[in-house]
C-alpha atoms as a PDB file:
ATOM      1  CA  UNK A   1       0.000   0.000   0.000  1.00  0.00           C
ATOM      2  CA  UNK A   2       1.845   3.271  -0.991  1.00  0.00           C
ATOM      3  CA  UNK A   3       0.132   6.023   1.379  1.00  0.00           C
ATOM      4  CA  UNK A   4       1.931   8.881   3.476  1.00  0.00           C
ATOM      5  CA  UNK A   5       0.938   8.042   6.998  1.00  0.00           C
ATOM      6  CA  UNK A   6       0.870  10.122  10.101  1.00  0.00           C
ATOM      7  CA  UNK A   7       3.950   8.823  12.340  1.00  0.00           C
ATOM      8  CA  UNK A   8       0.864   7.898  15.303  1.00  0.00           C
ATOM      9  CA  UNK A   9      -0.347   5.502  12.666  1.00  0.00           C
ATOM     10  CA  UNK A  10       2.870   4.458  11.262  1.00  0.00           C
ATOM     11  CA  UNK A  11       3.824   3.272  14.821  1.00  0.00           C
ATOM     12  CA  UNK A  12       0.651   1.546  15.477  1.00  0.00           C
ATOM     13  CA  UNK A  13       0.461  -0.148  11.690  1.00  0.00           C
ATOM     14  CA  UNK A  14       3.963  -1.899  12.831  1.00  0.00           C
ATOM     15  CA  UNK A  15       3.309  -2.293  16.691  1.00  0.00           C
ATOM     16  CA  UNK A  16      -0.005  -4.461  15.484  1.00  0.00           C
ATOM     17  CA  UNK A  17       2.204  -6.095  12.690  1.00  0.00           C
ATOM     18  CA  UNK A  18       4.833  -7.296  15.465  1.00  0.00           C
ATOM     19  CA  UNK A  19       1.886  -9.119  17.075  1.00  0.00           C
ATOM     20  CA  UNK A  20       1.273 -11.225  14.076  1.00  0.00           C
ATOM     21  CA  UNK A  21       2.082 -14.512  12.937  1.00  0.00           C
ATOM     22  CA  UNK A  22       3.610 -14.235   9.756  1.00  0.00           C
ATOM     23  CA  UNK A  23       1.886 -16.788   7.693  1.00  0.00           C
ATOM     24  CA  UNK A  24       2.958 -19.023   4.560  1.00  0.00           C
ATOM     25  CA  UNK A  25       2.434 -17.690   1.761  1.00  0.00           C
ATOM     26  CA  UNK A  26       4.679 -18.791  -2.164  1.00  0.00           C
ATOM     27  CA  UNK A  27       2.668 -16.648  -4.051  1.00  0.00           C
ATOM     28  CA  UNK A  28       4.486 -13.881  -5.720  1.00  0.00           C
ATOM     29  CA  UNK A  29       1.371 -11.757  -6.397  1.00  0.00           C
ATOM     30  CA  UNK A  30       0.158  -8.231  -4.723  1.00  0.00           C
ATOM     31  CA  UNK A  31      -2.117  -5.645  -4.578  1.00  0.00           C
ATOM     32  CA  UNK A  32      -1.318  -2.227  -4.741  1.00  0.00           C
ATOM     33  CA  UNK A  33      -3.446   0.189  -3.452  1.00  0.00           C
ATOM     34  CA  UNK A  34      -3.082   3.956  -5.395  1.00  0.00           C
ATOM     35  CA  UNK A  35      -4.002   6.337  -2.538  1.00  0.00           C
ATOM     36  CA  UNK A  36      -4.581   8.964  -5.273  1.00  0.00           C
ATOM     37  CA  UNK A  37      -6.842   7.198  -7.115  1.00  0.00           C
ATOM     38  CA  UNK A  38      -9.014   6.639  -3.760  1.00  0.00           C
ATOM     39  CA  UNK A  39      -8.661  10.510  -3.026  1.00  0.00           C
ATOM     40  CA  UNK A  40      -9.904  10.908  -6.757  1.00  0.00           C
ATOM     41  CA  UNK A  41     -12.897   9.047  -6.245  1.00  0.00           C
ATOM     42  CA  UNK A  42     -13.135  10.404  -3.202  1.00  0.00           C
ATOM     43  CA  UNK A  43     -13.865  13.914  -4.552  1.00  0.00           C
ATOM     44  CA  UNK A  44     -15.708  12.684  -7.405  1.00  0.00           C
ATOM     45  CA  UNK A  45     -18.199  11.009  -5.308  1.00  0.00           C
ATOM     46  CA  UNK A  46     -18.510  14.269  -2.567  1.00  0.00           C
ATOM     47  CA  UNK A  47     -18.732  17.092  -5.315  1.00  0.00           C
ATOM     48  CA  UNK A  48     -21.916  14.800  -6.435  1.00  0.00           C
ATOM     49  CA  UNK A  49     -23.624  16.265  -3.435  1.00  0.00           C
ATOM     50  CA  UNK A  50     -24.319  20.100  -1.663  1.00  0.00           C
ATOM     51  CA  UNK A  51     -21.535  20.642   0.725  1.00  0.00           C
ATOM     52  CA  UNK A  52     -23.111  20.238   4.399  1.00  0.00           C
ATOM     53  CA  UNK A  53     -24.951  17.156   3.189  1.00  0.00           C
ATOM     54  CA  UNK A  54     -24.028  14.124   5.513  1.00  0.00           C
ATOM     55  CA  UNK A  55     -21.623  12.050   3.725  1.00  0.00           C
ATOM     56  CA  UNK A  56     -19.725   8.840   5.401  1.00  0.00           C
ATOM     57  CA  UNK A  57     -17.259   6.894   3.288  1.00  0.00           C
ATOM     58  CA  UNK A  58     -17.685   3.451   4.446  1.00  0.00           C
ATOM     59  CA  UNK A  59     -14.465   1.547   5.704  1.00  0.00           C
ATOM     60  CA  UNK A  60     -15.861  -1.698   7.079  1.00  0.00           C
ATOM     61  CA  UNK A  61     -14.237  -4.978   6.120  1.00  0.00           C
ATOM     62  CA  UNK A  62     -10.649  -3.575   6.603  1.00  0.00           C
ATOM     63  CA  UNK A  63     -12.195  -0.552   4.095  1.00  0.00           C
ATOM     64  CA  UNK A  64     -13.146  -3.766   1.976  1.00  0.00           C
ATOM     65  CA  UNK A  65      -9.851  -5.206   2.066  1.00  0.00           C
ATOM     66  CA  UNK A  66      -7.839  -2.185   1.201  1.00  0.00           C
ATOM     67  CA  UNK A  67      -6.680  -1.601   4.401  1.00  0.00           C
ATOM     68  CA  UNK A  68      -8.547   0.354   6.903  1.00  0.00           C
ATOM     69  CA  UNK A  69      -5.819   2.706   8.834  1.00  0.00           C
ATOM     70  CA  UNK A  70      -4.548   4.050   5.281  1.00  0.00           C
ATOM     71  CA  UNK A  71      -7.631   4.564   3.742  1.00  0.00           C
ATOM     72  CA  UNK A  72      -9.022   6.229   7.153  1.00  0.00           C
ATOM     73  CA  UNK A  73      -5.832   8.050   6.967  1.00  0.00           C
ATOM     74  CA  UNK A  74      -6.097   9.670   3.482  1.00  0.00           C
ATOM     75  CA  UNK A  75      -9.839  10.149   4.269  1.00  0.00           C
ATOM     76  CA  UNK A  76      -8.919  12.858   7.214  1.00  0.00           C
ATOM     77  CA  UNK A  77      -6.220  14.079   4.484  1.00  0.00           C
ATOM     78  CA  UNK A  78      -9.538  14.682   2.227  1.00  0.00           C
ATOM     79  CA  UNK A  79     -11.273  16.775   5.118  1.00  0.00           C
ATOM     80  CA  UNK A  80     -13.729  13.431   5.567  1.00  0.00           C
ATOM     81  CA  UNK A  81     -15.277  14.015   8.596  1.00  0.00           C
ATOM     82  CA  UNK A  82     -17.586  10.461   9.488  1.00  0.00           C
ATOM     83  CA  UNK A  83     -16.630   7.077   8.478  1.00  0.00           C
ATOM     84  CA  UNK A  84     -19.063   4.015   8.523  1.00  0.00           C
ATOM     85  CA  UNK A  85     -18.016   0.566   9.893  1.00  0.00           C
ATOM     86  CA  UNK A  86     -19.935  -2.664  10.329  1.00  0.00           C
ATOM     87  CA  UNK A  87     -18.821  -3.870  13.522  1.00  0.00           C
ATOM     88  CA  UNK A  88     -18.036  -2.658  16.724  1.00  0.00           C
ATOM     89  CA  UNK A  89     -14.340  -3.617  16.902  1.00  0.00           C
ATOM     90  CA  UNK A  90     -13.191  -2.297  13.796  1.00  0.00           C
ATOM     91  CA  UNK A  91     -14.603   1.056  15.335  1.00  0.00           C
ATOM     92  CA  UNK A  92     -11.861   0.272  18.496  1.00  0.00           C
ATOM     93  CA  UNK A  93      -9.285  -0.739  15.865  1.00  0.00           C
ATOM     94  CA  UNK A  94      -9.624   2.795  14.548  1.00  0.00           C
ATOM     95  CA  UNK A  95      -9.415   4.230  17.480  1.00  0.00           C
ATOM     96  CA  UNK A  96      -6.750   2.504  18.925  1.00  0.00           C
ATOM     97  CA  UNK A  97      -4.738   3.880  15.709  1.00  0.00           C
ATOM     98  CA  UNK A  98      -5.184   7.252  16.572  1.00  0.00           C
ATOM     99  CA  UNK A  99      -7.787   7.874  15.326  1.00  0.00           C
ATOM    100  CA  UNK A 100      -9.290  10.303  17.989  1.00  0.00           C
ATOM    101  CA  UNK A 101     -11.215  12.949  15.972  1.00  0.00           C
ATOM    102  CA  UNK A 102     -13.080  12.042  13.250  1.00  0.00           C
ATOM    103  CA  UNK A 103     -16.552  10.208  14.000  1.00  0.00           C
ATOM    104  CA  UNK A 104     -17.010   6.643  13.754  1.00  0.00           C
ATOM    105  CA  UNK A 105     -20.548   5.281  13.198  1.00  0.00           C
ATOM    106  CA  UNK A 106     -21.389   1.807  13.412  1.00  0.00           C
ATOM    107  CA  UNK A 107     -23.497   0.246  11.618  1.00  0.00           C
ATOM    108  CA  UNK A 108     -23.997  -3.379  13.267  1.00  0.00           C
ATOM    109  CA  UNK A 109     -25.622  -4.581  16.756  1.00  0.00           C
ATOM    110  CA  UNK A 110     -24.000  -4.150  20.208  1.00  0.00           C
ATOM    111  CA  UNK A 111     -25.043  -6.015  23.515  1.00  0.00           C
ATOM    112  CA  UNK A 112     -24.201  -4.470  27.171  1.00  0.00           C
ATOM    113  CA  UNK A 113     -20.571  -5.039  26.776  1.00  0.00           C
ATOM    114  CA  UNK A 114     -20.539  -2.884  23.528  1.00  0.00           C
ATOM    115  CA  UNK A 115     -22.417  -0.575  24.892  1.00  0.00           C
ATOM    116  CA  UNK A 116     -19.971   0.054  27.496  1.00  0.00           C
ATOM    117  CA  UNK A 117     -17.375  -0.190  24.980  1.00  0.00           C
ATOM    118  CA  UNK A 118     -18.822   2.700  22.391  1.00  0.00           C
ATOM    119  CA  UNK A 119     -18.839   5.379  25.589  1.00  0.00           C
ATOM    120  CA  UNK A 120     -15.272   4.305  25.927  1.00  0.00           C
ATOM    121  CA  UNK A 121     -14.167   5.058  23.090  1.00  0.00           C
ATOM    122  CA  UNK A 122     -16.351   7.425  21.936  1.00  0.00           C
ATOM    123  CA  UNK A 123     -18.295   5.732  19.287  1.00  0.00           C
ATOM    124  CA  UNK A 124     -21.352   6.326  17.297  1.00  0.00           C
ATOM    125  CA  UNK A 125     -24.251   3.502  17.180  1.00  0.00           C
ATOM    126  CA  UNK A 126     -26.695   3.328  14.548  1.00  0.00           C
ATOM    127  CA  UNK A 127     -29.671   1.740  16.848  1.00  0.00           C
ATOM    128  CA  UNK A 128     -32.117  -0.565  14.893  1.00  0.00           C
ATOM    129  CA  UNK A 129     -33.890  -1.689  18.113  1.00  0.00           C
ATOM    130  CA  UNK A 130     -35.121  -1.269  21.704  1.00  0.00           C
ATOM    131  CA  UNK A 131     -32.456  -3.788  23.310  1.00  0.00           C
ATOM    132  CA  UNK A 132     -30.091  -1.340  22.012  1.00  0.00           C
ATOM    133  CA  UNK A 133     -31.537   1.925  23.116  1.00  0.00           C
ATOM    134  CA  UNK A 134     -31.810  -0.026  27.016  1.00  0.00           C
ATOM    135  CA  UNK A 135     -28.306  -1.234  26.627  1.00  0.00           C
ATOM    136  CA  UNK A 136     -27.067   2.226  26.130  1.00  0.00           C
ATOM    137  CA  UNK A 137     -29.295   3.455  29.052  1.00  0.00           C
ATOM    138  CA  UNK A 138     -27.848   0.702  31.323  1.00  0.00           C
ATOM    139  CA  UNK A 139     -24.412   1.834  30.628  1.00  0.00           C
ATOM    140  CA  UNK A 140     -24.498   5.512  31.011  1.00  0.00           C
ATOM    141  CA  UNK A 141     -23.032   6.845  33.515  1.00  0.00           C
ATOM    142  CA  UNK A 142     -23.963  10.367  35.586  1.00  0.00           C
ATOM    143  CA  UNK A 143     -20.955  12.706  33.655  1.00  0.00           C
ATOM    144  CA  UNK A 144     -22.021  10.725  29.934  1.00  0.00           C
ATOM    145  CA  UNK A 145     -23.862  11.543  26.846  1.00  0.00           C
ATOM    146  CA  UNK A 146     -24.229   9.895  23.903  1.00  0.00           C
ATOM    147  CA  UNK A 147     -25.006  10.745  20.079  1.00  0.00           C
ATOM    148  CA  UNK A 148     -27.294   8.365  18.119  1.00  0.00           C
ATOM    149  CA  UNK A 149     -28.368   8.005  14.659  1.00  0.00           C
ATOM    150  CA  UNK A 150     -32.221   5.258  14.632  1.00  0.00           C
ATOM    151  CA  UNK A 151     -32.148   2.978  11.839  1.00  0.00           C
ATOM    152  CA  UNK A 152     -35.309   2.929  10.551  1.00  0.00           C
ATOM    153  CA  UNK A 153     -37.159  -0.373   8.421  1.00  0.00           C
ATOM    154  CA  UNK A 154     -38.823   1.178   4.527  1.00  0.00           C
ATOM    155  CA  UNK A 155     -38.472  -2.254   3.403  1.00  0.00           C
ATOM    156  CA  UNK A 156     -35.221  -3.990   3.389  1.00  0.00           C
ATOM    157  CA  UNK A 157     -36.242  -5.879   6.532  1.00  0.00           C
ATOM    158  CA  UNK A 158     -33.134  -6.486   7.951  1.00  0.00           C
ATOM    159  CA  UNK A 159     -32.475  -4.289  11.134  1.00  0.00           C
ATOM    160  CA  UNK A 160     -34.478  -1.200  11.439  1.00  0.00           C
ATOM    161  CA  UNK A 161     -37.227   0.463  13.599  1.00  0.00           C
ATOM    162  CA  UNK A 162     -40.683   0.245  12.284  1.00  0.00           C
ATOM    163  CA  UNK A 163     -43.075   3.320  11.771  1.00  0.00           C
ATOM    164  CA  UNK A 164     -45.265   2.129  14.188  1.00  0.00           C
ATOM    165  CA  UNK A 165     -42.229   2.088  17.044  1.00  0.00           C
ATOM    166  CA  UNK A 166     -41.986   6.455  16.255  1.00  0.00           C
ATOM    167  CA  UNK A 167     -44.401   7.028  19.491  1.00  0.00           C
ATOM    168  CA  UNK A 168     -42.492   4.617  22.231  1.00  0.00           C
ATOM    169  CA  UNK A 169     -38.985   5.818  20.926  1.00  0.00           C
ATOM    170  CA  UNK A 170     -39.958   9.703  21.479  1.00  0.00           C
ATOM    171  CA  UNK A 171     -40.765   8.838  24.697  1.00  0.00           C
ATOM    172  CA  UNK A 172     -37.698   6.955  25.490  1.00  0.00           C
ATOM    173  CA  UNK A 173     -35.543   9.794  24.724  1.00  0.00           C
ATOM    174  CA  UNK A 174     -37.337  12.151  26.610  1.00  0.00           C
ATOM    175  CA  UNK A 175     -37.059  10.393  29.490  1.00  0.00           C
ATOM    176  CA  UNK A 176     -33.204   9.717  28.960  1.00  0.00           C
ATOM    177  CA  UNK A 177     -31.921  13.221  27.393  1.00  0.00           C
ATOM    178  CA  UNK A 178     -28.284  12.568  27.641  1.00  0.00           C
ATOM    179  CA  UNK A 179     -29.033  10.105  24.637  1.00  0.00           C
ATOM    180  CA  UNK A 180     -28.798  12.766  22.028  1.00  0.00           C
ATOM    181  CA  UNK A 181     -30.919  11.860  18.831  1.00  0.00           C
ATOM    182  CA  UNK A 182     -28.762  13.078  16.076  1.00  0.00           C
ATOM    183  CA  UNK A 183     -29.914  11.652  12.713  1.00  0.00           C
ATOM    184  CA  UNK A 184     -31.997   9.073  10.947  1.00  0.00           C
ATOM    185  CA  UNK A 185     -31.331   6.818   8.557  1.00  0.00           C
ATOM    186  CA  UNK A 186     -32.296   3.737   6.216  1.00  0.00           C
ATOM    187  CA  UNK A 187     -30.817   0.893   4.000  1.00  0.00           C
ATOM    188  CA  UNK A 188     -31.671   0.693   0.170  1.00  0.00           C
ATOM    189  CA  UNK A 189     -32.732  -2.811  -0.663  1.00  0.00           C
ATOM    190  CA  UNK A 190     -31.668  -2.316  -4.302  1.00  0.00           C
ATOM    191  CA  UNK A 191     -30.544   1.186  -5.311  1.00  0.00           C
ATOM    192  CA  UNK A 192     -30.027  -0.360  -8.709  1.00  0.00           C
ATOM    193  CA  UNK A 193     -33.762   0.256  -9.742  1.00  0.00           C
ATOM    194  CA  UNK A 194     -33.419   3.496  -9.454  1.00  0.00           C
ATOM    195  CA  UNK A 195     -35.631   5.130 -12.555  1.00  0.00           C
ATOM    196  CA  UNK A 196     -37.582   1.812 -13.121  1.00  0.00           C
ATOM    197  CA  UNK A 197     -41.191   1.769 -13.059  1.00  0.00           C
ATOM    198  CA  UNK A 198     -42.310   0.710  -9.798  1.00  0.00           C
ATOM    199  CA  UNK A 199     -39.023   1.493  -8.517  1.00  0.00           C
ATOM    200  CA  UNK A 200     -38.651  -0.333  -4.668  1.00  0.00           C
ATOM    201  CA  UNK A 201     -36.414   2.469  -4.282  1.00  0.00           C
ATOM    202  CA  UNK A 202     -38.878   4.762  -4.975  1.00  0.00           C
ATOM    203  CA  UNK A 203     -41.147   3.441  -2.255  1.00  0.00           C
ATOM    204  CA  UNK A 204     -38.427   3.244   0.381  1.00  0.00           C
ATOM    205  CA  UNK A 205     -38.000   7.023  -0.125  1.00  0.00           C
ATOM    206  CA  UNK A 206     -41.417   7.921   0.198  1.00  0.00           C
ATOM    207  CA  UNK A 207     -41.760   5.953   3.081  1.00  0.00           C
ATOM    208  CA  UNK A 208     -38.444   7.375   4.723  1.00  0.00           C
ATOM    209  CA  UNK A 209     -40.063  10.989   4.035  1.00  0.00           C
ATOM    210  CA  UNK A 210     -42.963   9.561   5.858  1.00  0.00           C
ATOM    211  CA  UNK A 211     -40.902   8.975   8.854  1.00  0.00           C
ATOM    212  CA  UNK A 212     -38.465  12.028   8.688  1.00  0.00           C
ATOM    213  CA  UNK A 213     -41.862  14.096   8.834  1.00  0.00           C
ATOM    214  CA  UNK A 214     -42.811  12.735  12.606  1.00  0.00           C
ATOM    215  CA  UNK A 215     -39.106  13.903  13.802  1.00  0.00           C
ATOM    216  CA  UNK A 216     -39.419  17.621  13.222  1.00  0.00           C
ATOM    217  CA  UNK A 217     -36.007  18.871  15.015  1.00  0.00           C
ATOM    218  CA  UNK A 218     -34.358  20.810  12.618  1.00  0.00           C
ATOM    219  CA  UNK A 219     -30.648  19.584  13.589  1.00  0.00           C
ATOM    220  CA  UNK A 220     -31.160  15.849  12.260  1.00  0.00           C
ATOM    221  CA  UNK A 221     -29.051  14.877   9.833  1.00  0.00           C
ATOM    222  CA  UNK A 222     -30.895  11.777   6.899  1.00  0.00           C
ATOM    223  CA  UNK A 223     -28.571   9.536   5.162  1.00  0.00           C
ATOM    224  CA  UNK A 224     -30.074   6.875   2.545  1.00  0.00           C
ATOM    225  CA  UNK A 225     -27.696   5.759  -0.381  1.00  0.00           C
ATOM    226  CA  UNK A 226     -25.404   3.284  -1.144  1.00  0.00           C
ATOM    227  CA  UNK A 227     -22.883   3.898  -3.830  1.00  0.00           C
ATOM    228  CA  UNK A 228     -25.897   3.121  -6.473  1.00  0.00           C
ATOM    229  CA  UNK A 229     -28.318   5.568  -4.957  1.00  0.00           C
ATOM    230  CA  UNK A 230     -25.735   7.652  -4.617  1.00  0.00           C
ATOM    231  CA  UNK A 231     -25.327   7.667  -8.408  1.00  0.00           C
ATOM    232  CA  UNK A 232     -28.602   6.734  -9.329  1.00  0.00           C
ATOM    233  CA  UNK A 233     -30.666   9.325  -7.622  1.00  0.00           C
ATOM    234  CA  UNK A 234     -28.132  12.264  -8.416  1.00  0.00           C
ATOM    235  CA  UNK A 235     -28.822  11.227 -12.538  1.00  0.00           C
ATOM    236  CA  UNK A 236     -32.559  11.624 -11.691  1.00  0.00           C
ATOM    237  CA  UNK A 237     -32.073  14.501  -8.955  1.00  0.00           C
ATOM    238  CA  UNK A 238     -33.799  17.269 -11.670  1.00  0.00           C
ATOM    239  CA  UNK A 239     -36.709  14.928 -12.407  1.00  0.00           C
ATOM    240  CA  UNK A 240     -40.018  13.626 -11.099  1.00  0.00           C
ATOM    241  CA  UNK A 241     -40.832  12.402  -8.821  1.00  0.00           C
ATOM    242  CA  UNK A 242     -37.481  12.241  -7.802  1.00  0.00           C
ATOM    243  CA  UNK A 243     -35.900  15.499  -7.086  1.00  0.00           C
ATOM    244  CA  UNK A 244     -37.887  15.989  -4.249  1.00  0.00           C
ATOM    245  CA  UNK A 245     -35.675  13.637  -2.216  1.00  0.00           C
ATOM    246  CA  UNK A 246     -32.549  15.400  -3.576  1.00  0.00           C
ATOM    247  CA  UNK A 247     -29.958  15.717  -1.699  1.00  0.00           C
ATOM    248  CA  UNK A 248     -30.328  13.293   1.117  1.00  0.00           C
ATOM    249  CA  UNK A 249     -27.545  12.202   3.164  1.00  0.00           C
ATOM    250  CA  UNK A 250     -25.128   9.398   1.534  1.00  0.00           C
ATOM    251  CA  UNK A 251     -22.690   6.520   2.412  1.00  0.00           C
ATOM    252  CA  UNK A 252     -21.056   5.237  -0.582  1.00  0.00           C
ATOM    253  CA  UNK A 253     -18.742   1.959  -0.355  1.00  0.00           C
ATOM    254  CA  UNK A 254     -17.792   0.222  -3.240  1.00  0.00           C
ATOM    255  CA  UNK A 255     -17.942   3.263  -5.766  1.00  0.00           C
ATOM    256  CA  UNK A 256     -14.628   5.129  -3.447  1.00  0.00           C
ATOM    257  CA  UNK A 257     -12.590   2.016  -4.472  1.00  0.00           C
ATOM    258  CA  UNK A 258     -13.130   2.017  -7.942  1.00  0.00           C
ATOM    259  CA  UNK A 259     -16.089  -0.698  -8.158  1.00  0.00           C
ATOM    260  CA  UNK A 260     -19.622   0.785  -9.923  1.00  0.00           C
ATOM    261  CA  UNK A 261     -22.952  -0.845  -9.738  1.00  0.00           C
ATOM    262  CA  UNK A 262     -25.215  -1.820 -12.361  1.00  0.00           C
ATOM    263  CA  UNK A 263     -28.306  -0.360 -12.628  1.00  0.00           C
ATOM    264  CA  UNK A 264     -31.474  -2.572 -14.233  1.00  0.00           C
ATOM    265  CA  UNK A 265     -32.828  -1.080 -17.097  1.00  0.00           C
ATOM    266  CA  UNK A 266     -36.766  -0.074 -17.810  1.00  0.00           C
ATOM    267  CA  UNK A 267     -36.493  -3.857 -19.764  1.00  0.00           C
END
């Protein structure tokens, strides 16, 4: 990987590579990562959207195998603000690296242990469900506060509030202000209809607009699109019935390193 890393990270790249097995491997082939071209997609992918609009490069999977503390790295370079992971520890990992500034939002569940563990070290939780919300509640202590972003279900039916759950999660964070709602978001089941008639996109949007309506605060930030919504809704963002969810918060993956999507045609 041929990067220019901060010394912190340098040191912590080669204390975690000291505690590593080196394993057998006769293979004389490599992957080279071009930090450039990442940066270049980078800003390709931002200047899609308004500046101010939420936007979190996801770096889950070891920033899908390209390696997560250099791509984190030439993110901060970039002025990148949020990053996305999947799982809990790869939030710590990032941390651990030096990582101290920039916010890290995961994406995947916690029990009380992670709970504990995202006030430690300062970590973001998406919440897709009550057990979450109590976990955090049963962890924080008297000094604390948290920030939260609700994961709400439009159809993907994977993790995700329901509609119907709006009423009892208002009243849980009234009674427990120090857990600071501070956006909403959703999952795309396929942003690769975008366009189509009968678009499932289409209806995912209209029912996140649906839900964004009940949470009036004007401070909330929305974030919807993969790397194919992303692309997909910023093609349609000056027709209808589209542009009316232009711009809306985004978290591309695989478009930053280099991979597009294919959208389905009308046929």
């Amino acid at each position: 990987v041929k990067t220019v890393l901060t010394p912190q990270v340098r040191k912590q790249i080669e204390k975690l590579t000291k505690k590593m097995r080196p394993s057998l491997n006769f293979r004389h082939t490599f992957a080279e990562i071009n930090i450039s071209h990442l940066k270049h997609n980078l800003r390709q992918l931002r200047n899609l959207v308004p500046e101010g609009t939420f936007f979190c490069p996801m770096v889950k999977s070891y920033a899908y195998g390209h390696g997560d503390l250099q791509v984190v790295s030439a993110l901060i370079e970039e002025g990148v603000t949020d990053v996305g992971v999947a799982l809990l520890e790869e939030g710590v990992r990032l941390r651990e690296a030096g990582f101290k500034k920039i916010n890290i939002n995961v994406f995947g569940p916690f029990d009380l242990e992670g709970a504990k563990t995202l006030f430690k070290y300062e970590l973001t939780p998406m919440i897709s469900d009550f057990r979450q919300l109590r976990f955090l509640q049963q962890s924080i202590l008297s000094e604390q506060q948290i920030e939260i972003h609700l994961k709400m279900n439009t159809g993907m039916n994977r993790l995700g509030f329901s509609s119907m759950e709006i009423p009892e999660i208002k009243q849980f964070l009234n009674e427990f202000p120090r857990i600071k709602l501070r956006g909403l978001c959703t999952h795309l089941s396929k942003g690769e209809d975008m366009g189509c008639e009968g678009s499932f996109s289409l209806k995912q949007l209209q029912e996140f607009e649906k839900i964004t309506n009940q949470f009036p605060q004007n401070n909330l930030v929305t974030h919807v699109l993969n790397s194919s919504g992303l692309l997909g809704l910023f093609t349609l963002s000056q027709q209808e019935p589209w542009q009316r969810y232009w711009p809306v918060g985004v978290r591309p993956g695989i478009a930053l390193y280099g991979v597009l999507p294919s959208f389905k045609s009308e046929k």
